[in-house]
Structures are given as structure tokens and as C-alpha cells.
C-alpha atoms as a PDB file:
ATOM      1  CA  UNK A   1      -5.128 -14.200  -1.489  1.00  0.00           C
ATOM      2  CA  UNK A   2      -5.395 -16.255   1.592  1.00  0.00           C
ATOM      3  CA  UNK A   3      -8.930 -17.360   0.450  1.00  0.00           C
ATOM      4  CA  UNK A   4      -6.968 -18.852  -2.832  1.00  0.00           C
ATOM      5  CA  UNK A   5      -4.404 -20.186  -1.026  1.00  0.00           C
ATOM      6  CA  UNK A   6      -6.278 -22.021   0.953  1.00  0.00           C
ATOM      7  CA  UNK A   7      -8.540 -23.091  -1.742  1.00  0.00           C
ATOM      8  CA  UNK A   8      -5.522 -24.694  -3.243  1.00  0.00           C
ATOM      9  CA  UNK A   9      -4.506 -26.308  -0.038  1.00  0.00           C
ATOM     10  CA  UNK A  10      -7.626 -28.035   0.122  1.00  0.00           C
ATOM     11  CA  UNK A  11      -7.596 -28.915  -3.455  1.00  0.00           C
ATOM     12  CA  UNK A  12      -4.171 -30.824  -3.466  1.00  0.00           C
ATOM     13  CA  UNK A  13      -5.829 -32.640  -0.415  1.00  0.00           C
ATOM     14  CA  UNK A  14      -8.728 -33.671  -2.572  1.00  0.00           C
ATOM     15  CA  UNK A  15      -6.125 -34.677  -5.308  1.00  0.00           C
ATOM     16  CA  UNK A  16      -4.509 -36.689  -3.125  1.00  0.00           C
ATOM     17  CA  UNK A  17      -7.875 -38.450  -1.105  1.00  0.00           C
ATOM     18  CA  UNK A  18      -9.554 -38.836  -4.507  1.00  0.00           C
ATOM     19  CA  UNK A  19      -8.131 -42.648  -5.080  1.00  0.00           C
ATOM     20  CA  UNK A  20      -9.210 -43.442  -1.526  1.00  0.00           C
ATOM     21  CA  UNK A  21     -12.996 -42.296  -2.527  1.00  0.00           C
ATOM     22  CA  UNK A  22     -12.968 -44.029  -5.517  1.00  0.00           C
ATOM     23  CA  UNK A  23     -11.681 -46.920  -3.297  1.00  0.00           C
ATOM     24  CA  UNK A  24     -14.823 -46.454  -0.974  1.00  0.00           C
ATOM     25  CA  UNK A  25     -17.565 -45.847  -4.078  1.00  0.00           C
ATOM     26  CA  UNK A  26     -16.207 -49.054  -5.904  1.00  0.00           C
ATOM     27  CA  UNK A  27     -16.807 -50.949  -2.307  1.00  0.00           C
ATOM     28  CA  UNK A  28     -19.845 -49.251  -2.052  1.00  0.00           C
ATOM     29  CA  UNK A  29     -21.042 -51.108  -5.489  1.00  0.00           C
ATOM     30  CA  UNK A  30     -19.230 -54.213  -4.584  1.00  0.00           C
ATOM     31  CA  UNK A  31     -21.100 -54.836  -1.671  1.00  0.00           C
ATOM     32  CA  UNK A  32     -24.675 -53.598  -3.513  1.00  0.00           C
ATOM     33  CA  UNK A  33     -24.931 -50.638  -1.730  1.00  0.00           C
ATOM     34  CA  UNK A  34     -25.837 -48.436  -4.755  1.00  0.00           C
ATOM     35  CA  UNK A  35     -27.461 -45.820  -1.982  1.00  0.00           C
ATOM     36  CA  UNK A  36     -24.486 -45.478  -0.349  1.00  0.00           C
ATOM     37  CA  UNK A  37     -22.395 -44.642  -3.100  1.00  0.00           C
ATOM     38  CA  UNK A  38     -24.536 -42.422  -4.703  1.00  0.00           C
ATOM     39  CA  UNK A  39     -25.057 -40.550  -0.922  1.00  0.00           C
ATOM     40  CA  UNK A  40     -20.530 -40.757  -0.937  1.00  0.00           C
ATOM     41  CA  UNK A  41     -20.649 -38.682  -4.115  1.00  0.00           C
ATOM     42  CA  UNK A  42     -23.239 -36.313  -3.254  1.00  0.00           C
ATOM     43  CA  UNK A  43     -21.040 -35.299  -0.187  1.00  0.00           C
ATOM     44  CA  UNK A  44     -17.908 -34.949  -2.808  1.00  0.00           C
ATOM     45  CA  UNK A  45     -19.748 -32.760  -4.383  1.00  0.00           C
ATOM     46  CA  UNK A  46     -20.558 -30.637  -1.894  1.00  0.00           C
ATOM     47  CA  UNK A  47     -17.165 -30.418  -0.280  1.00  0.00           C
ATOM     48  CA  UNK A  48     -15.810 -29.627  -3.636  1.00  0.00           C
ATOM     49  CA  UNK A  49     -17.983 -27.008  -4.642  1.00  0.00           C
ATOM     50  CA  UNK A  50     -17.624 -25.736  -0.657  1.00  0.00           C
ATOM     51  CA  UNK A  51     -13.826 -25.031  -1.665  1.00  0.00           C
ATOM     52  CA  UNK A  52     -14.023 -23.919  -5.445  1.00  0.00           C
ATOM     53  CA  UNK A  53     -13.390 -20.546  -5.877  1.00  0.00           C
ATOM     54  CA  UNK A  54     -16.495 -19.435  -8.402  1.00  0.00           C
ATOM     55  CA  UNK A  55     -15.073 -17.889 -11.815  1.00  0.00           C
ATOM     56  CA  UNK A  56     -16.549 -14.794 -12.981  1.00  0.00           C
ATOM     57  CA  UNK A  57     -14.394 -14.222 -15.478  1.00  0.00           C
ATOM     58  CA  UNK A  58     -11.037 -14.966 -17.261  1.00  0.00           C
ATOM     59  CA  UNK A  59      -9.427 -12.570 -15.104  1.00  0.00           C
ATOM     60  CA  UNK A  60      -8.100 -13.441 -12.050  1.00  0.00           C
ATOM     61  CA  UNK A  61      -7.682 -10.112 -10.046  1.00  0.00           C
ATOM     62  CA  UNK A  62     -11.783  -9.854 -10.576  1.00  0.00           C
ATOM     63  CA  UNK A  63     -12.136 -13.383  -9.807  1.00  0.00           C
ATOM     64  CA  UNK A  64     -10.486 -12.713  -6.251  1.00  0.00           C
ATOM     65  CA  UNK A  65     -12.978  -9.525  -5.827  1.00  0.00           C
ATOM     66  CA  UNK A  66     -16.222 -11.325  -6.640  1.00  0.00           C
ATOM     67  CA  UNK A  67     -15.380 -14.294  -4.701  1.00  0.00           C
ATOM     68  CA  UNK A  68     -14.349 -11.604  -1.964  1.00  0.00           C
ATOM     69  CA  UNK A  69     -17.552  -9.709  -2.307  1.00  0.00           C
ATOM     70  CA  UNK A  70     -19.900 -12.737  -2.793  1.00  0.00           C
ATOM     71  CA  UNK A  71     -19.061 -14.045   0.577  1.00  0.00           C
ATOM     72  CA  UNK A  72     -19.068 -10.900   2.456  1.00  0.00           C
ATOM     73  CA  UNK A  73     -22.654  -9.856   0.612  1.00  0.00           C
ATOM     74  CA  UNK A  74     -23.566 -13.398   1.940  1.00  0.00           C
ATOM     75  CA  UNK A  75     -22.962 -12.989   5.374  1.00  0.00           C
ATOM     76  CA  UNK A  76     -24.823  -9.475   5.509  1.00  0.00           C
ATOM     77  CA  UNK A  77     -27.740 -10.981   4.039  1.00  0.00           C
ATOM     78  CA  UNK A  78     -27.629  -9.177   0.641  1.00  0.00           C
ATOM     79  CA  UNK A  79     -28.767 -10.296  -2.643  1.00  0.00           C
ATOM     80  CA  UNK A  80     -25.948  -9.108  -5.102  1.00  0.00           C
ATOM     81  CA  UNK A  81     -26.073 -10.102  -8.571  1.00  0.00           C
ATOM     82  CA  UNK A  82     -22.376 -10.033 -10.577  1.00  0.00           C
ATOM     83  CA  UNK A  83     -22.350 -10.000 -14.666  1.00  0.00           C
ATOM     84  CA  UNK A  84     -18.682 -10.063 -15.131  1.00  0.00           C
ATOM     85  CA  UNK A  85     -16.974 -10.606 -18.512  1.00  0.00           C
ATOM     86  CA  UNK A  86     -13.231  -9.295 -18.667  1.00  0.00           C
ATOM     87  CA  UNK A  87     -10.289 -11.358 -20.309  1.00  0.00           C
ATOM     88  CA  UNK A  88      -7.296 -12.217 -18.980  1.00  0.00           C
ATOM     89  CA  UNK A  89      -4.878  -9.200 -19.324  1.00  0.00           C
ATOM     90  CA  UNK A  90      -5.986  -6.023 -19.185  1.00  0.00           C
ATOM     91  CA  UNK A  91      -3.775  -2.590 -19.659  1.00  0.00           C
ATOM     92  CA  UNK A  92      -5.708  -1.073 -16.645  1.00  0.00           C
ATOM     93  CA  UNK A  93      -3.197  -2.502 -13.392  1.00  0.00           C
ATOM     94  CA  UNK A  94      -4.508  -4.650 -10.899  1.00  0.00           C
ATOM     95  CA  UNK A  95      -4.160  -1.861  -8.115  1.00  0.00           C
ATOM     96  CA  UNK A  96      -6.228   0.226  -9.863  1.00  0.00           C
ATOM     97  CA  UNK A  97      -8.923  -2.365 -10.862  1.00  0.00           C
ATOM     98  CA  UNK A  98      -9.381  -3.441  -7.238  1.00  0.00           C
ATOM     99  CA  UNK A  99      -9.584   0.215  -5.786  1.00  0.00           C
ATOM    100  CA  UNK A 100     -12.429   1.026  -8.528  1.00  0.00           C
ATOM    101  CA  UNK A 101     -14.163  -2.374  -7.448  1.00  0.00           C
ATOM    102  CA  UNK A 102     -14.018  -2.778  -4.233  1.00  0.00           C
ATOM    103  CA  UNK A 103     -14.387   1.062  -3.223  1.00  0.00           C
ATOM    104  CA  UNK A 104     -17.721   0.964  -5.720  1.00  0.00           C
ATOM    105  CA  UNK A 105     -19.110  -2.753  -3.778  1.00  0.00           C
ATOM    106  CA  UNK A 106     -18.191  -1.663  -0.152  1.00  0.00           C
ATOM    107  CA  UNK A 107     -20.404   1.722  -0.641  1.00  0.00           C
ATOM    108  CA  UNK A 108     -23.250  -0.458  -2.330  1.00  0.00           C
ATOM    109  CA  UNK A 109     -23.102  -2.834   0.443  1.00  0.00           C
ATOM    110  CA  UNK A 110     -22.710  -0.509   3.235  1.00  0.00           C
ATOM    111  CA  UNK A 111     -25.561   1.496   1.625  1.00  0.00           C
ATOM    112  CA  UNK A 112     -28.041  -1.416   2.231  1.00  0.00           C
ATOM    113  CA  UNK A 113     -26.828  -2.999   5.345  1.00  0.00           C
ATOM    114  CA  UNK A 114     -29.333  -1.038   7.401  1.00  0.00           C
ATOM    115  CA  UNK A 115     -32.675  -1.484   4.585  1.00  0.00           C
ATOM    116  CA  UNK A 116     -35.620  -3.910   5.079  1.00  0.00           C
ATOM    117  CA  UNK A 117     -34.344  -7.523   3.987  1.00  0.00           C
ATOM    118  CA  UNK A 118     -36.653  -7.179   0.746  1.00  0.00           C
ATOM    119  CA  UNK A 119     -34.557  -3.867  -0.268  1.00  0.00           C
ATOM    120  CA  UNK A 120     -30.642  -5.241   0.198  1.00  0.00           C
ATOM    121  CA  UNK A 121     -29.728  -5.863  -3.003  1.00  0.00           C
ATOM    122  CA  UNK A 122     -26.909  -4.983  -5.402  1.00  0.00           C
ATOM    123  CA  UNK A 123     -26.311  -5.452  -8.914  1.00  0.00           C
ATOM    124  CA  UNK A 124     -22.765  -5.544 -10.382  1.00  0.00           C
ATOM    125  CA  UNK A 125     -21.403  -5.329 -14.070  1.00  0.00           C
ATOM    126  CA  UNK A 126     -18.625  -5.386 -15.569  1.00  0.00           C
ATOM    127  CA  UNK A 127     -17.669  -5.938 -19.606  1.00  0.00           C
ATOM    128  CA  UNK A 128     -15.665  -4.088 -22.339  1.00  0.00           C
ATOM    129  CA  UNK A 129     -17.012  -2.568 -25.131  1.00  0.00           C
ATOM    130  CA  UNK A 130     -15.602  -0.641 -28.152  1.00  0.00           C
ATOM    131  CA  UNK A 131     -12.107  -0.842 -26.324  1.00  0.00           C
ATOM    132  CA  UNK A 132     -13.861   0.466 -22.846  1.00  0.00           C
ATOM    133  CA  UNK A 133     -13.935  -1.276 -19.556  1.00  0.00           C
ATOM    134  CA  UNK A 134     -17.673  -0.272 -18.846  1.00  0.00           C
ATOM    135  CA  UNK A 135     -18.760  -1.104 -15.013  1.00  0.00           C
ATOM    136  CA  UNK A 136     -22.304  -0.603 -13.197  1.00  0.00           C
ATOM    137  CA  UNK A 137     -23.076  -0.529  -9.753  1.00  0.00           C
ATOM    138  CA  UNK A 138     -26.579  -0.200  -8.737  1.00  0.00           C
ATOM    139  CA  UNK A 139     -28.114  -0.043  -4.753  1.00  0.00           C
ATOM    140  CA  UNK A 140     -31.287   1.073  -3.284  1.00  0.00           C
ATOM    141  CA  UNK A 141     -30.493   3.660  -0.404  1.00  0.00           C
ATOM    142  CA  UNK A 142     -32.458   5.482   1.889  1.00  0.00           C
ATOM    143  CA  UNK A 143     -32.851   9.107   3.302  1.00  0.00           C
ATOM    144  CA  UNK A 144     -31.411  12.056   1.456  1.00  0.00           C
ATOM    145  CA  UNK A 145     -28.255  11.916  -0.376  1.00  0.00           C
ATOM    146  CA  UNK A 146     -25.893  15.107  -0.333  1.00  0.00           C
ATOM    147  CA  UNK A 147     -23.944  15.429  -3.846  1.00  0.00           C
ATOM    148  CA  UNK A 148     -20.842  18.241  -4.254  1.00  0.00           C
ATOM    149  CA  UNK A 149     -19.292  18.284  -7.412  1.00  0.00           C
ATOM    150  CA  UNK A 150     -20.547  15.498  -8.383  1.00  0.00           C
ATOM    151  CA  UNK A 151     -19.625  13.065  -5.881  1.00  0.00           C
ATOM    152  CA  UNK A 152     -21.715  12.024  -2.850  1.00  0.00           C
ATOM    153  CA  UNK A 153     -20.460  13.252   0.530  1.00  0.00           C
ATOM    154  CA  UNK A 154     -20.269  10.834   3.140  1.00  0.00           C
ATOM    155  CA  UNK A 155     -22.113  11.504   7.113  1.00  0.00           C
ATOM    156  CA  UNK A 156     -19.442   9.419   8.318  1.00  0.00           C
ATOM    157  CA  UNK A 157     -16.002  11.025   9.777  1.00  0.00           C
ATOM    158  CA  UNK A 158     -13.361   9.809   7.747  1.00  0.00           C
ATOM    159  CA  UNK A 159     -15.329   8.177   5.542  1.00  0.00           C
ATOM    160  CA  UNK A 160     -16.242   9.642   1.934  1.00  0.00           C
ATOM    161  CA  UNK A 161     -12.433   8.540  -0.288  1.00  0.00           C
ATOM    162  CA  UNK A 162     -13.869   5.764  -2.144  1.00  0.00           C
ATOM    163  CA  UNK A 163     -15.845   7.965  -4.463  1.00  0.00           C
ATOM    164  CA  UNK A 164     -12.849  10.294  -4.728  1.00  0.00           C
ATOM    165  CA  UNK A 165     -10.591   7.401  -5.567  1.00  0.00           C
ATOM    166  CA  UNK A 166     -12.777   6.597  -8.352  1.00  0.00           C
ATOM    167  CA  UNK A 167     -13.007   9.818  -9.568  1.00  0.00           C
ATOM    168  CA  UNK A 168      -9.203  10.043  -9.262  1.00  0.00           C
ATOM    169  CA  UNK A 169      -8.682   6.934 -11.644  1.00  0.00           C
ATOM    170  CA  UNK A 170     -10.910   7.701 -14.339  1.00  0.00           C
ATOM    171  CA  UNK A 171      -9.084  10.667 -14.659  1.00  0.00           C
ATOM    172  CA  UNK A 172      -5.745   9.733 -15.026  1.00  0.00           C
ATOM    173  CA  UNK A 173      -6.931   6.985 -17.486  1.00  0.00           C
ATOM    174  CA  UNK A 174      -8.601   9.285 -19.353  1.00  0.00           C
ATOM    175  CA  UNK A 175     -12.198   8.010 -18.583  1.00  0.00           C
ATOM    176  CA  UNK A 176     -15.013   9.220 -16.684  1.00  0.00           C
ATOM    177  CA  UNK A 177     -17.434   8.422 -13.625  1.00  0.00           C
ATOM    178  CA  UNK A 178     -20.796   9.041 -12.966  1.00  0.00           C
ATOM    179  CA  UNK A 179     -22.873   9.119  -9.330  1.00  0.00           C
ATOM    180  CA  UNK A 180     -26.352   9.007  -9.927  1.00  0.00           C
ATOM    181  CA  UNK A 181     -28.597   8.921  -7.127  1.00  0.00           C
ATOM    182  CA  UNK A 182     -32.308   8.272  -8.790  1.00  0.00           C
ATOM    183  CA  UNK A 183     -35.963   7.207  -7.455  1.00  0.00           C
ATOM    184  CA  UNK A 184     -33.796   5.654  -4.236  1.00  0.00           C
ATOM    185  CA  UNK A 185     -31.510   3.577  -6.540  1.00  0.00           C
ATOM    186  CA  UNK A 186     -27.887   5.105  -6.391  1.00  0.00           C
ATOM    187  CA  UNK A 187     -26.232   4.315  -9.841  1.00  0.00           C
ATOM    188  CA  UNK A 188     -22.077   4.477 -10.226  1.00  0.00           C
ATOM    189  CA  UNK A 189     -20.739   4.039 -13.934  1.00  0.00           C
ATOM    190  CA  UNK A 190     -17.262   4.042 -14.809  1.00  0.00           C
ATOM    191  CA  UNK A 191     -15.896   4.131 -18.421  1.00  0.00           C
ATOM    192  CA  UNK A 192     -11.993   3.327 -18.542  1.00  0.00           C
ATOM    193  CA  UNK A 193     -10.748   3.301 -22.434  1.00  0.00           C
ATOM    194  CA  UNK A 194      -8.175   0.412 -22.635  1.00  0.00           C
ATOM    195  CA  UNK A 195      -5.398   1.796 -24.342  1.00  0.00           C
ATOM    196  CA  UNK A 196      -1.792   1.296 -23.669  1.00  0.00           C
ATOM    197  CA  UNK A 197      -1.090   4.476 -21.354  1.00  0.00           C
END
């Protein structure tokens, strides 16, 4: 949220500059500088797409977690790919959404902090079908995993809840989750029907 606020900050500061930089392009041209306008706009652009917050989606709540995640998969060096296509409104709350989300991306990303640059990758999807909120997580991990029920168990003290909090939703929205570590890729899938609860 303070990302977005931000980005709108800067924004309304664009808004307001942009007759100014049309100001200094048109003296650009007037004084047959065509190189330096064209070098003016190409630093617009940058600065503008610097601030723009990317859209996934029509949805807003996993427009603020991708952007979130991009940036943090950027700065730990990690190639993650999002396919994201969710409308506006969905019947599944916001709370819920993010804890699925962000619980599924932090264990992906914290799974290959640690892996050879080649090997820290994610791959995120997200899309409804047949009235289902479908989402994929896949990561490359290494060593052995330990499963119990199901779920992976975490090596870390007081780590280990995201998985159960996933579990815990696709319960009570009547869906289901699936860990899957195979062939050193670790696989979650969550299936939420979208009915009115």
C-alpha cells in the first residue's frame, strides 16, 4: 500500500511537470535540436515506467502482490515468471487471497535463495476456470523434503504455517491443495470454487 501510494504521489507530480516537458521538447525542436528532444523523451519514459505499478490483472489486491513479489524476486536475483488473469471482484476476500499468495511465493522464493543462480527460478499462475480460482506455484529445491500429512514440514523453528494456512483456506472454501515435491521441482496447486459462501 505504501508502494501505491507513493506511485500515485509521483504520478500527480508527473501530471503536474508534464506541460513544463512539453515546454522543453517543443524548445528542443525550436531550436533544431531533434537529438535532444528525442534523448528528453527517452528519459520520460523511463521515469514513468520506473514509477508504474505493472498490471497483472484486473484485480487490484493481486496487482499489489505481484508488484510486491516482482521486486522482492528482483532483488534476490530470481527469475519468477507471473501468468495472472483474475477480474475485478472476486467472492474469495482479499485477506484470504493474499495469505494463499504470498504464503505460496515467500516458500518458493525462500526455497531458491540458497540454489546456483541458473536454478532460482519460480513460476506463478493464477486464472479461473469452470467457476474455480486455479493457482500454480512451481520451484526447484534442493536436499530432501520431509512431507506429514500431506504438507511439507519446515527445518526452521517457527517456521512451517504458510502451508498450514493454505491448507486451512481451501478447506473452509470448500477447495483443495496439493504439495508436490517431484524430480527437485516442488509443485503447490490450489483449487478455490467461487461461489457465494
Amino acid at each position: 500500500m505504501e508502494r501505491l501510494k507513493a506511485t500515485a504521489n509521483q504520478t500527480a507530480v508527473y501530471h503536474h511537470d508534464m506541460l513544463h516537458h512539453l515546454n522543453m521538447i517543443d524548445g528542443f525542436l525550436h531550436t533544431d535540436n531533434p537529438e535532444q528532444a528525442s534523448e528528453y523523451i527517452h528519459r520520460i519514459r523511463e521515469d514513468l515506467s520506473a514509477i508504474s505499478v505493472h498490471r497483472y490483472c484486473e484485480n487490484e489486491a493481486m496487482n499489489l502482490l505481484c508488484s510486491s513479489f516482482a521486486e522482492k524476486a528482483e532483488a534476490m536475483e530470481v527469475k519468477l515468471t507471473m501468468e495472472v488473469s483474475l477480474p475485478k471482484e472476486l467472492p474469495l476476500s482479499d485477506t484470504e487471497l493474499c495469505s494463499v499468495v504470498s504464503n505460496g511465493l515467500e516458500n518458493a522464493l525462500h526455497a531458491v535463495e540458497s540454489l546456483e543462480k541458473n536454478r532460482r527460478w519460480a513460476q506463478f499462475s493464477c486464472r479461473i476456470r469452470s467457476n474455480n480460482l486455479l493457482l500454480e506455484i512451481k520451484n526447484p529445491y534442493k536436499g530432501k523434503l520431509r512431507m506429514q500429512d500431506g504438507v511439507p514440514l519446515s527445518a526452521r523453528e517457527n517456521h512451517g504455517y504458510g502451508c498450514h494456512s493454505i491448507q486451512t483456506i481451501a478447506r473452509q472454501n470448500r477447495g483443495h491443495c496439493l504439495f508436490e515435491p517431484k524430480d527437485g521441482v516442488f509443485t503447490l496447486r490450489v483449487a478455490l470454487p467461487l461461489t457465494e459462501k
